[in-house]
Protein backbone atom coordinates (compact mmCIF):
# COMPACT_ATOMS: atom_id res chain seq x y z
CA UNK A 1 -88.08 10.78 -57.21
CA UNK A 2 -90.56 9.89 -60.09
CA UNK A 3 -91.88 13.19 -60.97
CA UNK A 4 -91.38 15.68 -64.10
CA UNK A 5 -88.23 17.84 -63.40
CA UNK A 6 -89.83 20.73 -64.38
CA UNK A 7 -91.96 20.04 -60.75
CA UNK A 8 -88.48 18.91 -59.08
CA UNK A 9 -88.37 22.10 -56.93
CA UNK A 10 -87.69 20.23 -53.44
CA UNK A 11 -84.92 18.68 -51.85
CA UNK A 12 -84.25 14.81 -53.09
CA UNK A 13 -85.00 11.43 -51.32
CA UNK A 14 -81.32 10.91 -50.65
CA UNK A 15 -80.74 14.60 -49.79
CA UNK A 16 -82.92 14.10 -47.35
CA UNK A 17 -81.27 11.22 -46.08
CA UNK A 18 -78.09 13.13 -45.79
CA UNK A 19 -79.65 15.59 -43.57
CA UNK A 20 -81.59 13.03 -41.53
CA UNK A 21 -77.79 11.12 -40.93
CA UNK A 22 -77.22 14.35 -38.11
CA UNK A 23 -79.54 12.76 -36.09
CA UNK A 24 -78.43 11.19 -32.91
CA UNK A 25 -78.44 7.30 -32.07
CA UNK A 26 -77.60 4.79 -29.75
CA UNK A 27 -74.98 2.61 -30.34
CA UNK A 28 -72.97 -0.30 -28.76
CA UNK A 29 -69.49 -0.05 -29.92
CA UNK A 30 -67.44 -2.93 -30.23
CA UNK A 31 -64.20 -0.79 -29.86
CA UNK A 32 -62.62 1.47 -27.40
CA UNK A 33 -62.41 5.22 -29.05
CA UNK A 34 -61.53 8.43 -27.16
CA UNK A 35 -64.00 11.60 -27.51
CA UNK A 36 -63.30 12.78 -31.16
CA UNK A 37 -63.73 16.37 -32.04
CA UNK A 38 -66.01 16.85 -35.50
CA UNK A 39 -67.37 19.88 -37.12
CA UNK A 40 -70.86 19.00 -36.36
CA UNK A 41 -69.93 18.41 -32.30
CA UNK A 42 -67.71 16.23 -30.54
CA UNK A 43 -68.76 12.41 -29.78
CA UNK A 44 -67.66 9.52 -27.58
CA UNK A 45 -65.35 8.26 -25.89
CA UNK A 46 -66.84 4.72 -26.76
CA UNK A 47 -66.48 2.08 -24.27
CA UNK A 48 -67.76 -1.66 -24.98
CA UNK A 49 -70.30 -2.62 -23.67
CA UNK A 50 -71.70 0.76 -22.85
CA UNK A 51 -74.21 2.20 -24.87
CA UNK A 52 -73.25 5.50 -26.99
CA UNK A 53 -74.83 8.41 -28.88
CA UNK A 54 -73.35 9.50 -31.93
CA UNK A 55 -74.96 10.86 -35.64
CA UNK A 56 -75.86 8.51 -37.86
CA UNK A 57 -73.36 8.74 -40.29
CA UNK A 58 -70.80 7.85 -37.87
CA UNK A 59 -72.85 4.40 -36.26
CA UNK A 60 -73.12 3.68 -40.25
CA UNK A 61 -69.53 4.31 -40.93
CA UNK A 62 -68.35 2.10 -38.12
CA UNK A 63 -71.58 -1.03 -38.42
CA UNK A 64 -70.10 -0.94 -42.08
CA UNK A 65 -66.44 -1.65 -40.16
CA UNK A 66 -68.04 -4.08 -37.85
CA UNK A 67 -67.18 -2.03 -34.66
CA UNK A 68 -70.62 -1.67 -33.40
CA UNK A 69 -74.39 -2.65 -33.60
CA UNK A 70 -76.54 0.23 -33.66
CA UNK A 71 -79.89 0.40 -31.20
CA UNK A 72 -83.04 0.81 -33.37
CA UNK A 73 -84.66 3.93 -32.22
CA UNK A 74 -87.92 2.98 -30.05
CA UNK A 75 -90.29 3.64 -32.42
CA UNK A 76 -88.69 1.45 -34.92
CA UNK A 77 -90.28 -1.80 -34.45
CA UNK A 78 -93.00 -3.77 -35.15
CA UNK A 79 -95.59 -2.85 -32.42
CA UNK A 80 -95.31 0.46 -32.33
CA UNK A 81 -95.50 0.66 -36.61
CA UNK A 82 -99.04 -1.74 -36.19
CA UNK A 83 -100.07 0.63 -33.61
CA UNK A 84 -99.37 3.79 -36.06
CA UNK A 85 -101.13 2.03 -39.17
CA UNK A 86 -104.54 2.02 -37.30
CA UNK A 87 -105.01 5.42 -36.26
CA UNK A 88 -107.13 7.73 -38.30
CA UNK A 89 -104.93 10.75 -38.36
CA UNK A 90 -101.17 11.41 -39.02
CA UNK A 91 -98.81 10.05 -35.48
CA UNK A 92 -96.85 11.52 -33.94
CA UNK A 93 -93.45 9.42 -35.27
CA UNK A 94 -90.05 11.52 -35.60
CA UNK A 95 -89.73 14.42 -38.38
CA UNK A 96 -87.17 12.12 -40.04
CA UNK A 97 -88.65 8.87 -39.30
CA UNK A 98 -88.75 8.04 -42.85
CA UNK A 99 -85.24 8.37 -44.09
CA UNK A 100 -83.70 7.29 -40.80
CA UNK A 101 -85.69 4.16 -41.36
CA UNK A 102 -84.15 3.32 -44.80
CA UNK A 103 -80.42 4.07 -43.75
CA UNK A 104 -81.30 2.06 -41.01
CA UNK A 105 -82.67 -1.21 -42.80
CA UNK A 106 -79.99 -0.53 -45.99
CA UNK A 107 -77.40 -0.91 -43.37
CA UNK A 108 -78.28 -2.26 -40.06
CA UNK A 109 -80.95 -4.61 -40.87
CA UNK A 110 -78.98 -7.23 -39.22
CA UNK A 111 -79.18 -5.39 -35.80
CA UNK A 112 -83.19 -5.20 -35.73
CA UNK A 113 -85.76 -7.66 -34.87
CA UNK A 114 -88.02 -8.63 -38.02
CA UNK A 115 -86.27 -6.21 -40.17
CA UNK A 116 -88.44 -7.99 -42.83
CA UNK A 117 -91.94 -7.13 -40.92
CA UNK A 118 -90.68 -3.90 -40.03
CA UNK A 119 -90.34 -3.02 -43.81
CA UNK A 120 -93.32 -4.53 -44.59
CA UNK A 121 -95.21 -2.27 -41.84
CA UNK A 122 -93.61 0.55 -43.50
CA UNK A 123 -94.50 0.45 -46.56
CA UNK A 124 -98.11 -0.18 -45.20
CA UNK A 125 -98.15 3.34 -43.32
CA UNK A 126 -96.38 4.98 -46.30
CA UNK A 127 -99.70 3.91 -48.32
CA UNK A 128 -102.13 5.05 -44.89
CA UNK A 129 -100.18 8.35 -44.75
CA UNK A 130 -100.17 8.85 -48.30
CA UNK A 131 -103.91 8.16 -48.17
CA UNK A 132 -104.63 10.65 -44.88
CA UNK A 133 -102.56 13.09 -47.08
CA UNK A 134 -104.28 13.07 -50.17
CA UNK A 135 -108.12 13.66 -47.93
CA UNK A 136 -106.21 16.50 -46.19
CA UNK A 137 -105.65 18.43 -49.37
CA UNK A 138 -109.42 17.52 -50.65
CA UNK A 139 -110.05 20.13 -48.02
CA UNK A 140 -107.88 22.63 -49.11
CA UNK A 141 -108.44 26.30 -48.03
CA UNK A 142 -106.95 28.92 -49.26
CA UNK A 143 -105.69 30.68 -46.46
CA UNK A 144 -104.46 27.35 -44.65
CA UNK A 145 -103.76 24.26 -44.80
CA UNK A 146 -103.25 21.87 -41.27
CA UNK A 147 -101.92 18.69 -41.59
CA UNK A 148 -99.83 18.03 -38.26
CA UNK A 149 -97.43 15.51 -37.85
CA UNK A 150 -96.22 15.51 -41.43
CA UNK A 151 -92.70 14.22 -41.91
CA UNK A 152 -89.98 15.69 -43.84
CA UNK A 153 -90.52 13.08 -46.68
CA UNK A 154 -94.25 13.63 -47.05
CA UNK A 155 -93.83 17.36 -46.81
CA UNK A 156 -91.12 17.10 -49.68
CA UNK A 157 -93.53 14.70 -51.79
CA UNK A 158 -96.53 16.82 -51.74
CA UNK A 159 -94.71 20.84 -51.69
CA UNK A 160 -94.68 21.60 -55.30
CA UNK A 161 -98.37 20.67 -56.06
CA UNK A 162 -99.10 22.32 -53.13
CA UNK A 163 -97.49 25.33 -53.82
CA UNK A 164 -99.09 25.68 -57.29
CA UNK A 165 -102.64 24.62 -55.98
CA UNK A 166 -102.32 27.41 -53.28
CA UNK A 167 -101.91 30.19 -55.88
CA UNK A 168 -104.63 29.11 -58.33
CA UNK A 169 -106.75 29.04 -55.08
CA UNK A 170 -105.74 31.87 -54.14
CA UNK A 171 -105.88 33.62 -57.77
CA UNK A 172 -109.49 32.24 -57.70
CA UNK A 173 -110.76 34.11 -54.03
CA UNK A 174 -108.76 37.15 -55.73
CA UNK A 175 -111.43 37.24 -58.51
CA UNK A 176 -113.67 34.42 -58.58
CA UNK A 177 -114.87 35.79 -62.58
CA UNK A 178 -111.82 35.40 -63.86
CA UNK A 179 -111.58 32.65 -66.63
CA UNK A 180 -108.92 29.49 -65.36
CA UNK A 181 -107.17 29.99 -68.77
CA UNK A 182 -105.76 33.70 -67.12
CA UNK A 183 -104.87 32.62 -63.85
């Protein structure tokens, strides 16, 4: 993350992706494996050629072995990402579309079609989102704030200058004569 660590109060990029590698997705194992018992739950059996569900982690752990190719998610491709670029407000893609994205092209990129459009498209909606962001805060109240659809990323990027524009806002309805320099 690029900014100031004294305004480092949220979780990191890769933290994040640690989190996001719970998530759940579709595999085709090249292996036979019987159900295995983990903390977080228990997955399998895997079968070849029938499709699987299992965390993250785990299809990265075994695509890194070569004893599967992992499904791209459905909205991970390049129609749906041109489709998600146009619209004026935030879409409706997965909470942790972001960092399951990255894992997903570090790791897999092998396994989806135009991995090299489908970065490019990324980083395009990054920039639109970022953008549709940045005009949702212009209208900053100080009693809410509604930006739906925000993903866990986005949330992250913009929390600690929220959270300190909130209470100068807030400091301001309070008492509106105050001088800045004592809120």
């Amino acid at each position: 993350m690029s900014l100031p660590q004294m305004l480092r109060n949220s979780v990191t990029p890769p933290e994040l992706e640690l989190i996001a590698s719970q998530e759940l997705i579709e595999i085709i194992p090249l292996i036979s494996m019987e159900r295995t018992a983990f903390i977080s739950g228990a997955y399998g059996p895997l079968r070849p050629p029938n499709k699987a569900k299992i965390p993250i982690w785990m299809a990265l752990n075994l695509k890194l072995k070569k004893k599967c190719h992992i499904v791209a998610p459905e909205w991970l491709n390049v129609e749906c990402l041109n489709k998600e670029t146009t619209q004026p407000e935030f879409s409706s893609l997965p909470f942790r579309f972001t960092e399951i994205s990255k894992v997903l092209l570090d790791v897999a990129s092998d396994d989806l079609e135009n991995s090299d459009k489908i970065r490019s498209l990324l980083k395009d909606l990054r920039e639109a989102r970022q953008a549709k962001s940045r005009d949702g805060l212009k209208q900053l109240d100080h009693s809410e704030l509604s930006l739906p659809n925000l993903c866990s990323m986005e949330i992250n990027e913009i929390r600690p200058f929220f959270v300190q524009s909130m209470a100068i806002l807030t400091n301001l309805v309070r008492d509106p004569t105050a001088p800045l320099g004592e809120l």
